[in-house]
Protein backbone atom coordinates (compact mmCIF):
# COMPACT_ATOMS: atom_id res chain seq x y z
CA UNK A 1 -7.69 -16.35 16.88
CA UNK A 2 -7.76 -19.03 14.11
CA UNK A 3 -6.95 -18.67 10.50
CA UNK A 4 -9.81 -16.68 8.37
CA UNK A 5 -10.26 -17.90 5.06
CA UNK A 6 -13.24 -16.03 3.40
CA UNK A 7 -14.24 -15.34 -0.47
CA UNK A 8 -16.28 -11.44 -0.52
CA UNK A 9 -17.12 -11.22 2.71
CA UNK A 10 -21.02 -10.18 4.19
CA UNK A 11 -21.31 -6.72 5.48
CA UNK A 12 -22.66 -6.88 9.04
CA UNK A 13 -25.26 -4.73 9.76
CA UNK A 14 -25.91 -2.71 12.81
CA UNK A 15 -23.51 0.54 12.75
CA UNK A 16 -26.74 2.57 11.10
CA UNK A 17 -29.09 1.76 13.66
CA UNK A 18 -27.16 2.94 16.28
CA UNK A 19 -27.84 6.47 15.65
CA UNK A 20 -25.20 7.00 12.70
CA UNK A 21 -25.11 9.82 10.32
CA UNK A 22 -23.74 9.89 7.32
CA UNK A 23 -20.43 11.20 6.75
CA UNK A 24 -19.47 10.80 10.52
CA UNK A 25 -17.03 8.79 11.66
CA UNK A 26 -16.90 5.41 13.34
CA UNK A 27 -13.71 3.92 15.31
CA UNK A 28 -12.69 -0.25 15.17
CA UNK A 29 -10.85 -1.66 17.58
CA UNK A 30 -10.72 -5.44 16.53
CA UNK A 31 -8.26 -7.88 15.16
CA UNK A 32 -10.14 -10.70 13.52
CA UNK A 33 -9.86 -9.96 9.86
CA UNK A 34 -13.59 -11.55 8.77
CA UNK A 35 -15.19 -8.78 11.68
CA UNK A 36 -13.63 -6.09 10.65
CA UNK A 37 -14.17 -7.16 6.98
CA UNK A 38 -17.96 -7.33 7.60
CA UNK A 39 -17.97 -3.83 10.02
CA UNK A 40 -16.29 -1.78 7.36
CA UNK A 41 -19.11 -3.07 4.72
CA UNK A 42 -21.65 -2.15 7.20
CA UNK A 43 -20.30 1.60 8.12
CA UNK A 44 -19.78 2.53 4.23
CA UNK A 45 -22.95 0.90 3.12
CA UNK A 46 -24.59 3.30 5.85
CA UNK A 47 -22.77 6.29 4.54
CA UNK A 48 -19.96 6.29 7.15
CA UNK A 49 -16.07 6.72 7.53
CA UNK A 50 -13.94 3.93 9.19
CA UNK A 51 -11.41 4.68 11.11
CA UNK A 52 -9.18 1.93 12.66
CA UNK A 53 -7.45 2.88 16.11
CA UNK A 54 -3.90 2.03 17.19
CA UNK A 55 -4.20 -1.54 18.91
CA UNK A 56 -3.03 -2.23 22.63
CA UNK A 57 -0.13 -5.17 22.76
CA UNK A 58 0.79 -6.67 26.20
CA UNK A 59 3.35 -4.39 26.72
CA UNK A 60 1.19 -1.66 25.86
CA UNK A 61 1.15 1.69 29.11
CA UNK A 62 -2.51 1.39 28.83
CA UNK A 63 -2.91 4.64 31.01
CA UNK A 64 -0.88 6.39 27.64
CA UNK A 65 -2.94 4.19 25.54
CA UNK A 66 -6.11 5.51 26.33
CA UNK A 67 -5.14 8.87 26.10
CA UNK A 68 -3.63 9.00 22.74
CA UNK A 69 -7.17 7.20 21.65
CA UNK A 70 -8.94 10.09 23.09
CA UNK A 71 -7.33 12.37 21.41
CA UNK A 72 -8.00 10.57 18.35
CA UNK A 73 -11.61 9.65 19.10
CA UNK A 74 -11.85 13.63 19.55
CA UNK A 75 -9.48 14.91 16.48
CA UNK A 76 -12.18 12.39 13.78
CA UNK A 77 -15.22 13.59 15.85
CA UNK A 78 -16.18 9.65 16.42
CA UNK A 79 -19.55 9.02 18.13
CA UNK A 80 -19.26 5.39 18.41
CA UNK A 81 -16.17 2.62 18.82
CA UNK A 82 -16.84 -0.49 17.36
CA UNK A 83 -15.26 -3.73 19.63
CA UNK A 84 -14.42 -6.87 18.93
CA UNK A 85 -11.92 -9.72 19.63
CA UNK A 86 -9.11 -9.96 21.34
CA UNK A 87 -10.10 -6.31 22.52
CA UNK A 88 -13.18 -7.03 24.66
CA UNK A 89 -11.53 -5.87 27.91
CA UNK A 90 -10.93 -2.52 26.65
CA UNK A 91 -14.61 -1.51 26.43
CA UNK A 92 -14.09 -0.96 29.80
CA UNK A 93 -11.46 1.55 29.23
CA UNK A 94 -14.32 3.30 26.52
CA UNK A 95 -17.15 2.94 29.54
CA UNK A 96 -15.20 4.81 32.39
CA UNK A 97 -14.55 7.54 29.75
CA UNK A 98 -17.90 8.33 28.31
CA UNK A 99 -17.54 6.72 25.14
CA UNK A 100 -20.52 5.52 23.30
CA UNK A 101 -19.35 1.86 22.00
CA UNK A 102 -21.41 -1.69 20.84
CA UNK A 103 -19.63 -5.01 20.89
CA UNK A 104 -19.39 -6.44 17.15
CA UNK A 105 -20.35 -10.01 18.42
CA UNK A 106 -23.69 -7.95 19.61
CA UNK A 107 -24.51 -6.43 16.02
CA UNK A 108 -27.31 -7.99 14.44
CA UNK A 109 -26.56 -8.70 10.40
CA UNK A 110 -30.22 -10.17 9.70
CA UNK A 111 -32.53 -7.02 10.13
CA UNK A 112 -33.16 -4.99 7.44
CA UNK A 113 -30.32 -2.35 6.83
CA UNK A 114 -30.81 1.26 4.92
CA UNK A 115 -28.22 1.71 2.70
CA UNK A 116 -27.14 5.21 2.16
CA UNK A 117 -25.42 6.83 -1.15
CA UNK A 118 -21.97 8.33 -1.25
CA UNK A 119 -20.07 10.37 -3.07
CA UNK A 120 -16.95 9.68 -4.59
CA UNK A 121 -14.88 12.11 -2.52
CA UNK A 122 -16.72 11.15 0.53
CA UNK A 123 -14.31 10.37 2.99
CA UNK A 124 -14.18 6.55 3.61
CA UNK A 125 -11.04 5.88 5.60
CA UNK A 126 -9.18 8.14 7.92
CA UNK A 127 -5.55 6.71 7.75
CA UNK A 128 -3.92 7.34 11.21
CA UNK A 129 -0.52 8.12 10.27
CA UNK A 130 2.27 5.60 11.54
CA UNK A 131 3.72 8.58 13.98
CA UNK A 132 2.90 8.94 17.60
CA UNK A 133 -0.63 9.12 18.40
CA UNK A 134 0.40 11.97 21.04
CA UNK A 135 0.55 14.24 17.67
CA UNK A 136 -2.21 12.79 15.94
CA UNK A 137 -2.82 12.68 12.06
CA UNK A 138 -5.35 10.96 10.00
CA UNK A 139 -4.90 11.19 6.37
CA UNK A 140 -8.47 11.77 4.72
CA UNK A 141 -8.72 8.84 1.91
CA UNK A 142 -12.21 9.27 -0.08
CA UNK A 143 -13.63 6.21 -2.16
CA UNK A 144 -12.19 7.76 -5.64
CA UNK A 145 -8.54 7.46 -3.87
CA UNK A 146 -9.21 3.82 -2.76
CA UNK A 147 -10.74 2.48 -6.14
CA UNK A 148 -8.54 4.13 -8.26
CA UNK A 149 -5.91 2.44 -6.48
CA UNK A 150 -7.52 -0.59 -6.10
CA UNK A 151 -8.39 -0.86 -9.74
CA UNK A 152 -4.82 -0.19 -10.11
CA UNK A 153 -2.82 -2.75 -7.69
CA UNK A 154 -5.25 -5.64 -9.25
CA UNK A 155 -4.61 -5.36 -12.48
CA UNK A 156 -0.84 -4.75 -12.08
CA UNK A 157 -0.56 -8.08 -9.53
CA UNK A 158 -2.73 -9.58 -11.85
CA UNK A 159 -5.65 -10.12 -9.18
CA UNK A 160 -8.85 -12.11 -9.21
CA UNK A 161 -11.01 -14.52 -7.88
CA UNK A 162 -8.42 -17.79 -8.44
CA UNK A 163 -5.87 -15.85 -5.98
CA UNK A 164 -5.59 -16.56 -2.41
CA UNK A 165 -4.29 -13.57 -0.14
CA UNK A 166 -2.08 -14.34 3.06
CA UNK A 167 -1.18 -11.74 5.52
CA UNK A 168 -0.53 -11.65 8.86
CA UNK A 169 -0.18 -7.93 9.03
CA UNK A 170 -1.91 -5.38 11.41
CA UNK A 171 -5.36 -4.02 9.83
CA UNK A 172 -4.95 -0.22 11.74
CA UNK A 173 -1.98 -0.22 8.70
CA UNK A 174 -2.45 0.53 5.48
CA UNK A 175 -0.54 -2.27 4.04
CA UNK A 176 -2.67 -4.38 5.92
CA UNK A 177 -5.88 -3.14 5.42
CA UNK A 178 -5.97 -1.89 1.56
CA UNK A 179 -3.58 -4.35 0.47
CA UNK A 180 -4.71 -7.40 2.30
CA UNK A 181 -7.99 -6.64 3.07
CA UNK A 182 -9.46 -4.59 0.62
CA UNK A 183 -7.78 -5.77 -2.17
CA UNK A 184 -9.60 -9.32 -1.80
CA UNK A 185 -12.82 -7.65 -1.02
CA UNK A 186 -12.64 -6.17 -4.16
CA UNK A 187 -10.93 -8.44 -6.38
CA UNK A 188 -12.67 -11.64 -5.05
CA UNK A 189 -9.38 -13.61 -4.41
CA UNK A 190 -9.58 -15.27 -1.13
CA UNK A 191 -8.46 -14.15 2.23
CA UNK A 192 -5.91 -16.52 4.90
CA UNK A 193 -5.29 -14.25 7.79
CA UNK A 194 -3.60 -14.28 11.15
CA UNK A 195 -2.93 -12.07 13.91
CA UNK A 196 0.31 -10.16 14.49
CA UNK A 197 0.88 -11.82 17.26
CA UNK A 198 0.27 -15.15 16.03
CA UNK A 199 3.58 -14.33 13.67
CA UNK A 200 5.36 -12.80 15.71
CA UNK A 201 4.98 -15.11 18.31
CA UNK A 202 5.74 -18.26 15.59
CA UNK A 203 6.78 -16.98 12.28
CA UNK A 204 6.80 -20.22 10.35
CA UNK A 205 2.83 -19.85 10.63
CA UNK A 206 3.25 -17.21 7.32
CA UNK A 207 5.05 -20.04 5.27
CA UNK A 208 2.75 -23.09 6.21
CA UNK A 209 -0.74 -21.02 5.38
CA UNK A 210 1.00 -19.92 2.01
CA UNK A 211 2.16 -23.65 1.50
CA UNK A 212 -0.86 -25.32 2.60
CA UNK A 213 -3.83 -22.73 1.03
CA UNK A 214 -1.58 -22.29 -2.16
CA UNK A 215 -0.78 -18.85 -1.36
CA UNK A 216 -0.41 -16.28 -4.50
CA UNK A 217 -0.31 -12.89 -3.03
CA UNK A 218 1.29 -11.64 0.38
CA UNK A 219 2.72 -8.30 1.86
CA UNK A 220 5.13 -7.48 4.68
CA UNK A 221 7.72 -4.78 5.86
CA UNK A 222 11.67 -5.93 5.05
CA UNK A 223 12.26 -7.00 8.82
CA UNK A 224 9.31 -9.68 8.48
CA UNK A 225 11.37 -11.23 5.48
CA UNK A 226 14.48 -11.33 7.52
CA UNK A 227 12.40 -13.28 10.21
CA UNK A 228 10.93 -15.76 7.70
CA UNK A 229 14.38 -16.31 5.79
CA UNK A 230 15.76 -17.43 9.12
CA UNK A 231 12.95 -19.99 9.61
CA UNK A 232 12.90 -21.33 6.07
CA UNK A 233 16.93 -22.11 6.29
CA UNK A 234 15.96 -24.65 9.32
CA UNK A 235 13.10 -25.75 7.60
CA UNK A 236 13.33 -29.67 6.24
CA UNK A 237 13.33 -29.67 2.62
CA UNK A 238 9.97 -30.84 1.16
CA UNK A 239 8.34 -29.62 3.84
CA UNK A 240 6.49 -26.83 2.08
CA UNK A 241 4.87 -25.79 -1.12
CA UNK A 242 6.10 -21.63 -2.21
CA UNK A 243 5.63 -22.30 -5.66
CA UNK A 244 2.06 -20.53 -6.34
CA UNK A 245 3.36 -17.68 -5.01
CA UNK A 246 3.90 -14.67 -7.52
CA UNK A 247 3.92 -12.05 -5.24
CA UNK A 248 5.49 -11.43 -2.03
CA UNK A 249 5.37 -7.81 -1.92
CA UNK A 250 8.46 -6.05 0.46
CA UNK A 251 7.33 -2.59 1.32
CA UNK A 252 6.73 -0.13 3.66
CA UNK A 253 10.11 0.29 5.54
CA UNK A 254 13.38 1.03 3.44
CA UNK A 255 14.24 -2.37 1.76
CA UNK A 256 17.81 -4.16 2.18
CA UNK A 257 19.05 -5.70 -0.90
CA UNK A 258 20.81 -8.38 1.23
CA UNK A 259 17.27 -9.43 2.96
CA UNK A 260 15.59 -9.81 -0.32
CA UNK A 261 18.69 -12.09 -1.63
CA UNK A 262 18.14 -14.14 1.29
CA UNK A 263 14.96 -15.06 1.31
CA UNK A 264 15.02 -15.69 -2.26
CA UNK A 265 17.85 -18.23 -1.79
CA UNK A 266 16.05 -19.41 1.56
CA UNK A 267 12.70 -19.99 -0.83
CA UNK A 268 14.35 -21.83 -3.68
CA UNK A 269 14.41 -24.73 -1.66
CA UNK A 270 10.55 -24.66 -1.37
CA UNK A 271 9.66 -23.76 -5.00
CA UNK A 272 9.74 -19.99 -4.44
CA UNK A 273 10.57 -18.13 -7.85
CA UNK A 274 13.14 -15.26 -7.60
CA UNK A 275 10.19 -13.22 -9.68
CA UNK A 276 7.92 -13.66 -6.84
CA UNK A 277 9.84 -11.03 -4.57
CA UNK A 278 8.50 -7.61 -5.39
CA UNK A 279 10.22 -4.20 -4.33
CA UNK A 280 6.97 -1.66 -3.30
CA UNK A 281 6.74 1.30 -2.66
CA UNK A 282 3.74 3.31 -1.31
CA UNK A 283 2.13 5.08 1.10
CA UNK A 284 -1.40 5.92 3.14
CA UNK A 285 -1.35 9.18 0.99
CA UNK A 286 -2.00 7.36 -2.14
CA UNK A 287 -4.15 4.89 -0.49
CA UNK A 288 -1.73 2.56 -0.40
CA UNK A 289 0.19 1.73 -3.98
CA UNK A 290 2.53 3.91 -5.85
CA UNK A 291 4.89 1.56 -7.71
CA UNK A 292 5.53 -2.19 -6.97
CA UNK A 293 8.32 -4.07 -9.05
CA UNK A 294 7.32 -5.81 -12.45
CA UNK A 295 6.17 -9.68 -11.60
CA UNK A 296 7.84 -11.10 -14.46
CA UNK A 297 11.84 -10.24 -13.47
CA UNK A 298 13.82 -10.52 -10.51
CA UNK A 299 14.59 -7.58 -8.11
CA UNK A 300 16.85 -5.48 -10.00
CA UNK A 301 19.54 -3.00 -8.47
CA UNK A 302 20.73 0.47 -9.25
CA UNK A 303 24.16 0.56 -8.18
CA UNK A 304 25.30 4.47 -8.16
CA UNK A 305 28.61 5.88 -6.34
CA UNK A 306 27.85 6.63 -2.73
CA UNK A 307 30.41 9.78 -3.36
CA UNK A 308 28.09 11.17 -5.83
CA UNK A 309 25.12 10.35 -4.42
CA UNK A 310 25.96 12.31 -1.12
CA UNK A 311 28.26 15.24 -2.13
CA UNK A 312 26.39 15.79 -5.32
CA UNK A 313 23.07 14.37 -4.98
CA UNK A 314 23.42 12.18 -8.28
CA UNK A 315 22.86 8.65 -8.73
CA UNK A 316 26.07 8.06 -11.24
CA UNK A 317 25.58 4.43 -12.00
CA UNK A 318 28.43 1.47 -11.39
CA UNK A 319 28.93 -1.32 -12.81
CA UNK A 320 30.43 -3.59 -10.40
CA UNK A 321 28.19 -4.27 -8.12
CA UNK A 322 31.01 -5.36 -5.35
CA UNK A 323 33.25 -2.46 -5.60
CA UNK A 324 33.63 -0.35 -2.58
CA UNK A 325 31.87 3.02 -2.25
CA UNK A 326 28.76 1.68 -3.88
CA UNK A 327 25.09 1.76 -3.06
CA UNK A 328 22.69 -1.01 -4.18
CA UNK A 329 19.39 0.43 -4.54
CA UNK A 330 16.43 -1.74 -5.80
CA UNK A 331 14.51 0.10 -9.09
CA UNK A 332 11.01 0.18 -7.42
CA UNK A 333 8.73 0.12 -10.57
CA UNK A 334 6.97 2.71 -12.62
CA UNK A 335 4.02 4.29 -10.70
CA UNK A 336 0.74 2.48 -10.96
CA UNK A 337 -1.20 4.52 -13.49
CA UNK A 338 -3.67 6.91 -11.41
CA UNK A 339 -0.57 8.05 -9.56
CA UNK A 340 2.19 10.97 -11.51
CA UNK A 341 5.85 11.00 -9.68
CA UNK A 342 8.01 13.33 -9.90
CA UNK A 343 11.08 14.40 -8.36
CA UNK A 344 11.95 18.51 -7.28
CA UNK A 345 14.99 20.62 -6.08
CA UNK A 346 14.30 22.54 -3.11
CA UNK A 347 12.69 25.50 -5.48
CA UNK A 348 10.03 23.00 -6.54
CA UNK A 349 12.20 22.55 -9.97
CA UNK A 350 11.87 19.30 -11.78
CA UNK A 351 14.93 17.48 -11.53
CA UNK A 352 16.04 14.92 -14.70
CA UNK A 353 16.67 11.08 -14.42
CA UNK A 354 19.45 10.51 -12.02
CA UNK A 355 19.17 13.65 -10.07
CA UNK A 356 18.34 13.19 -6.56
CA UNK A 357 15.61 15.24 -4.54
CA UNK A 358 12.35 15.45 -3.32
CA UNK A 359 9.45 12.40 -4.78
CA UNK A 360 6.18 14.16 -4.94
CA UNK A 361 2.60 12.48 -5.91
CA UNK A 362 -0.20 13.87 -7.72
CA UNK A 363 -3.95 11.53 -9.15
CA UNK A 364 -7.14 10.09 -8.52
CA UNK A 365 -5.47 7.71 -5.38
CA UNK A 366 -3.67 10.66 -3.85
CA UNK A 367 -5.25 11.89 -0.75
CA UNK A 368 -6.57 15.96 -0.86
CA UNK A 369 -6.10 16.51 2.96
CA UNK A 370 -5.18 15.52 6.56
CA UNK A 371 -7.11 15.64 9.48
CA UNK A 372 -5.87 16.90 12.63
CA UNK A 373 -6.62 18.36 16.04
CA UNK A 374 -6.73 21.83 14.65
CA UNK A 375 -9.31 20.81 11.83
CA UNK A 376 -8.66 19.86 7.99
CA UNK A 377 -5.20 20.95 6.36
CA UNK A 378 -4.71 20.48 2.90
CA UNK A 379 -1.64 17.76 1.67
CA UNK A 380 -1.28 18.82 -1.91
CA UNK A 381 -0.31 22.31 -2.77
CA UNK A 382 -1.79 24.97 -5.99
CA UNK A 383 -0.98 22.67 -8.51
CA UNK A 384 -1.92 19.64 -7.13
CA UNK A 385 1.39 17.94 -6.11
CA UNK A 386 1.83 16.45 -2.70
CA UNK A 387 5.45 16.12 -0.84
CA UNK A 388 5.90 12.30 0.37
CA UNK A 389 8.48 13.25 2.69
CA UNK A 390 11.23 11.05 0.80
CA UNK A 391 13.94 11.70 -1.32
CA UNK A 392 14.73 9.60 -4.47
CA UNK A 393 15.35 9.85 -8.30
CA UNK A 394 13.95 8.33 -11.77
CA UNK A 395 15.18 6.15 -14.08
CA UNK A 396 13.35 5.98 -17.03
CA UNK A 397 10.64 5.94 -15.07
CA UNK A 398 11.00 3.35 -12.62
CA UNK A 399 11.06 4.92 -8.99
CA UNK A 400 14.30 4.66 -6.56
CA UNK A 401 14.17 5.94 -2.96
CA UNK A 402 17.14 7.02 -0.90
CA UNK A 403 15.40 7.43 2.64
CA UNK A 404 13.44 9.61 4.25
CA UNK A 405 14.05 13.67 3.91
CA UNK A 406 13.93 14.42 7.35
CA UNK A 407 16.32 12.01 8.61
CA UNK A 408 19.22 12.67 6.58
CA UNK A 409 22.84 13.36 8.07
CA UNK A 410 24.88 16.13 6.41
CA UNK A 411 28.35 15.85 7.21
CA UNK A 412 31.35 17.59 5.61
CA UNK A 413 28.82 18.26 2.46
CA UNK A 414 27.80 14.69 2.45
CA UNK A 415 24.09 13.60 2.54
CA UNK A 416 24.52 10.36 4.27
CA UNK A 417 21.02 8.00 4.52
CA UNK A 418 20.29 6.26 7.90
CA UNK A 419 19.33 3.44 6.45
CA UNK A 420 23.22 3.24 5.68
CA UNK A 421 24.53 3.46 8.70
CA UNK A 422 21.91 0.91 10.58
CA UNK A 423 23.07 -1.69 7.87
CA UNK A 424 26.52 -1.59 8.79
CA UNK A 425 26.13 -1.67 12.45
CA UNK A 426 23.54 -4.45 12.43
CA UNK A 427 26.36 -7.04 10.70
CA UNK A 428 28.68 -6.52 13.93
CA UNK A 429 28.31 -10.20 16.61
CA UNK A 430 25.90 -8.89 19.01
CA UNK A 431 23.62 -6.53 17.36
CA UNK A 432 19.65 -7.44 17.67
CA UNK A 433 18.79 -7.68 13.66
CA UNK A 434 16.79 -4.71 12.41
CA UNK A 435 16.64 -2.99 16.08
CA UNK A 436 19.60 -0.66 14.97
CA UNK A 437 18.46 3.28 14.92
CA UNK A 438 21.29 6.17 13.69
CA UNK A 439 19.69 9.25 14.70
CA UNK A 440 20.59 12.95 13.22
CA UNK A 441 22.44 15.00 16.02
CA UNK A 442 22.49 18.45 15.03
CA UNK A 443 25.24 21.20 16.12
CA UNK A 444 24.79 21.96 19.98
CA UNK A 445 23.39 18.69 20.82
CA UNK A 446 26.24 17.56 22.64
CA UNK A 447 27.99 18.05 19.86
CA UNK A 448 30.13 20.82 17.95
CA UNK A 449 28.58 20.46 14.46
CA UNK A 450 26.03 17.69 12.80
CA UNK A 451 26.75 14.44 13.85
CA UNK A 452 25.34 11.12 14.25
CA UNK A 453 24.42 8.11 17.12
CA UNK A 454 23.88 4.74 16.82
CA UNK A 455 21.55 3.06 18.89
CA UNK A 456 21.19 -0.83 19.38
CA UNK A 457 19.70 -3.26 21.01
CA UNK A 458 22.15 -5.89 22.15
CA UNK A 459 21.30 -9.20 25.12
CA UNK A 460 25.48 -7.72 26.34
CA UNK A 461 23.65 -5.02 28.16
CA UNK A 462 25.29 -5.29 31.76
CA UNK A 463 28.62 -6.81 30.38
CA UNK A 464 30.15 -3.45 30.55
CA UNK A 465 33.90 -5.22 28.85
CA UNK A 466 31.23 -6.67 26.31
CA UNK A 467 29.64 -3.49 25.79
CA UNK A 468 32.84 -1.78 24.89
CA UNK A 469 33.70 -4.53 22.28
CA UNK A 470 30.53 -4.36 20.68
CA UNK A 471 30.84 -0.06 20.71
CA UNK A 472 34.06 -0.39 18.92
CA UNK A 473 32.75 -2.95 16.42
CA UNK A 474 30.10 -0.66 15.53
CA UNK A 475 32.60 1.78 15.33
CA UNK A 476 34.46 0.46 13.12
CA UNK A 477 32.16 -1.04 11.13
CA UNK A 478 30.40 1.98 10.63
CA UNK A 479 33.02 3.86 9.22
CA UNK A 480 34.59 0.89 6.98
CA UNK A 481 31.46 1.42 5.22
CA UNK A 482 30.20 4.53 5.51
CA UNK A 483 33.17 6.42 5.68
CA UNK A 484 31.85 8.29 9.22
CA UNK A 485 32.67 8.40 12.54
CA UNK A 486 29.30 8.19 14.96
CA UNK A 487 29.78 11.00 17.26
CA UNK A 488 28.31 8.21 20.21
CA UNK A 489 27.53 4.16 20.00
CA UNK A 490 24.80 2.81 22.66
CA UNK A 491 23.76 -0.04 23.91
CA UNK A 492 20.04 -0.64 24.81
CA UNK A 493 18.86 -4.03 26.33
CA UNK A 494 16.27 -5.69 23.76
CA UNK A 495 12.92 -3.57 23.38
CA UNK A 496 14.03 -0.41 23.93
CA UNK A 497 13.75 1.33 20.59
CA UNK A 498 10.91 3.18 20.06
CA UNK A 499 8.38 1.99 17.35
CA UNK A 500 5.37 3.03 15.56
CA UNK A 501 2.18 0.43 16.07
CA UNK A 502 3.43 -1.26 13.15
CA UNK A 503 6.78 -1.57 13.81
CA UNK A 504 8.70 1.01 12.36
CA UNK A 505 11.61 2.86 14.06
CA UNK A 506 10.84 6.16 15.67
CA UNK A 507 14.22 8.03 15.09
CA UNK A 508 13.01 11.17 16.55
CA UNK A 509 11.73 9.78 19.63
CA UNK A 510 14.87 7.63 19.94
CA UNK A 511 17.18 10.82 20.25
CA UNK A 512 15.61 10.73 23.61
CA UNK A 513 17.33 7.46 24.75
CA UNK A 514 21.15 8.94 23.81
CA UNK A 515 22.58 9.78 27.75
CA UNK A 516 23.20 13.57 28.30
């Protein structure tokens, strides 16, 4: 598709003719930003839920595909999928099954259209969770949790109808579709949009629509950044505008210091301000926002002894940040108002500035419940708090995350992060930039007690001397600055990690890709 440059876009009308109730769900497939813009208008303004499914890519089992959507179609009770472009062909995937479905180009957005109150907790997006749609999860966001939050993330970005939105991020995420959809419907700040794909496939396409539409406001995962930084070094001087830009929001995947450094330095060149870069962090269970960095200072660092942090689960703070046996955190913000962190011990105990443990959420954007293929199940518990899943600490307020809970390696009474370990073996000659995975091995899974792996993706697969050299690199490496041994090291030939739909790694699932 072509850019899409819109200001409030019209619903389109059709999804309440076709036999819609209100309250009941209705599936999207579609990629063009300005359809699925006008479809969601059209579902809520006929009392309706959207739900956006998991999108097919060319490398996409289509067979697996199209059961995982089933499941989904089933788990949100949907009685109709909405199609539209680049996804024609798959409404024949939807016929052979059964499933009712119209074609967006076919709705008609000129007859008269009944529009039908709802409530404030009426459910208005079901989420699908970033995980594997073989497990499916839809987190139930109502349209209190997305205007809170939306109220919130435009005032503290500073939002309105003189900024101009660029994303090129997937709309079935929720980066993509509250923060760079939603946000300008609501807000009134203009929308430049491509595909994915149209990235991906030439990332200097994100820097030319922010230089030539005077871009203010953008949003990507860290790995997108690292991309971009790469293009912008090659880049002739003068060849681009950055300098409207005042926020370029890094979120949704753990962020690396180093990346953000980069691309600052990579930006200056263009007229990007260091200010610009913004540390986020949020999450579909708070719609999307829960803190985002002040736009008026740099990214700022917390650097704490790794010792402490792991053996004693405190961030004790250093002062040089070059010193060995540090960690260089970035202070992610104070929560956006509608949204109370805190962080608890294991016995649900709040924990003081500096102590590490478990972040949980409780407001107006934070999500009541989960839907999944047994039925409703509540997220928050008796006094309103719900778990994130991630571990992290306070400082005077402003929000630091370590990694996710799940994933962490305890070794010799160390909690050591992942996101640690795939740092360090991603600077070794050879190593496929942010395809790295270190995946928890747990006592009697080949190994005596808890361990570790390291997976990569390397173009030496087949080179088995190569191999070798890169396995001791990593090695090496790995425990120069981590101060562990991986139990294994291996080798996988370019897209072999597993990842969510929006490009996350899938630890768990990798664990299945370490030889027996």
């Amino acid at each position: 598709m072509g850019t899409v440059a819109h200001r409030r876009p019209a619903y389109r009308g059709g999804a309440g003719r076709g036999g819609l109730a209100p309250r009941q769900a209705v599936a999207v497939l579609a990629g063009d930003p300005g359809e699925v813009a006008r479809v969601a208008q059209g579902i809520w303004l006929a009392g309706g839920s959207l739900t956006m499914l998991h999108q097919p890519t060319p490398r996409t089992d289509l067979a697996v595909w199209r059961d995982d959507t089933l499941r989904v179609l089933r788990m949100i009770d949907a009685r109709l999928v909405l199609v539209g472009a680049p996804f024609e062909a798959m409404a024949d995937v939807l016929r052979a099954e059964g499933i009712a479905y119209r074609m967006i180009a076919d709705l008609d957005s000129d007859r008269e259209f009944t529009v039908v109150p709802a409530a404030e907790d009426d459910t208005a997006l079901l989420q699908l969770t970033s995980g594997s749609t073989a497990e499916p999860k839809a987190v139930q966001i109502t349209h209190r949790n997305i205007c809170a939050n939306l109220v919130d993330t435009a005032a503290r970005l500073d939002c309105g109808d003189d900024d101009v939105v660029v994303s090129w991020l997937p709309l079935f995420h929720d980066m993509g579709m509250v923060g760079c959809l939603l946000l300008p419907m609501f807000s009134g700040a203009d929308l430049v949009s491509v595909t994915p794909a149209e990235f991906l496939g030439r990332p200097m396409v994100w820097a030319e629509l922010m230089s030539q539409y005077g871009g203010t406001i953008t949003a990507a995962p860290n790995f997108a950044y690292a991309i971009l930084t790469r293009q912008l070094a090659r880049a002739e001087a003068g060849s681009l505008d950055l300098s409207r830009m005042k926020s370029a929001c890094n979120g949704a995947e753990p962020i690396d210091p180093s990346t953000v450094e980069a691309f600052v330095a990579a930006g200056a060149r263009f007229g990007l301000r260091p200010e610009a870069v913004n540390c986020c962090y949020g999450a579909a269970e708070s719609a999307l926002v829960i803190s985002l960095s002040d736009l008026s200072e740099p990214m700022i660092l917390d650097t704490i002894d790794a010792l402490e942090l792991e053996k004693n689960r405190r961030a004790v703070p250093v002062r040089d940040d070059h010193a060995t046996g540090v960690r260089r955190l970035p202070l992610l913000g104070v929560a956006v108002p509608t949204v109370t962190v805190r962080v608890v011990d294991e016995s649900g105990a709040e924990l003081a500035d500096r102590e590490v443990g478990r972040v949980q959420l409780r407001g107006d954007s934070v999500t009541a419940s989960y839907l999944t293929e047994q039925g409703p199940a509540a997220s928050l518990d008796d006094d309103g708090w719900l778990d994130i899943g991630d571990e992290g600490y306070l400082v005077d307020g402003r929000l630091v995350i370590c990694g996710r809970a799940k994933d962490v390696i305890i070794m010799a009474g160390r909690n050591i992060y992942p996101t640690d370990i795939e740092r360090a073996a991603a600077t070794v000659d050879g190593v496929r930039e942010g395809n790295v995975a270190a995946v928890r091995l747990m006592a009697g899974d080949g190994v005596a007690r808890e361990s570790f792996a390291v997976l990569v993706e390397s173009r030496l697969v087949g080179d088995a001397a190569a191999e070798q050299a890169l396995r001791d690199a990593i090695v090496n490496r790995v425990i120069a600055d981590v101060d562990a041994r991986p139990a294994s090291v291996v080798v996988l030939p370019p897209a072999s990690l597993p990842k969510t739909p929006s490009g996350k790694l899938r630890r768990a699932a990798a664990r299945a890709l370490i030889p027996r």
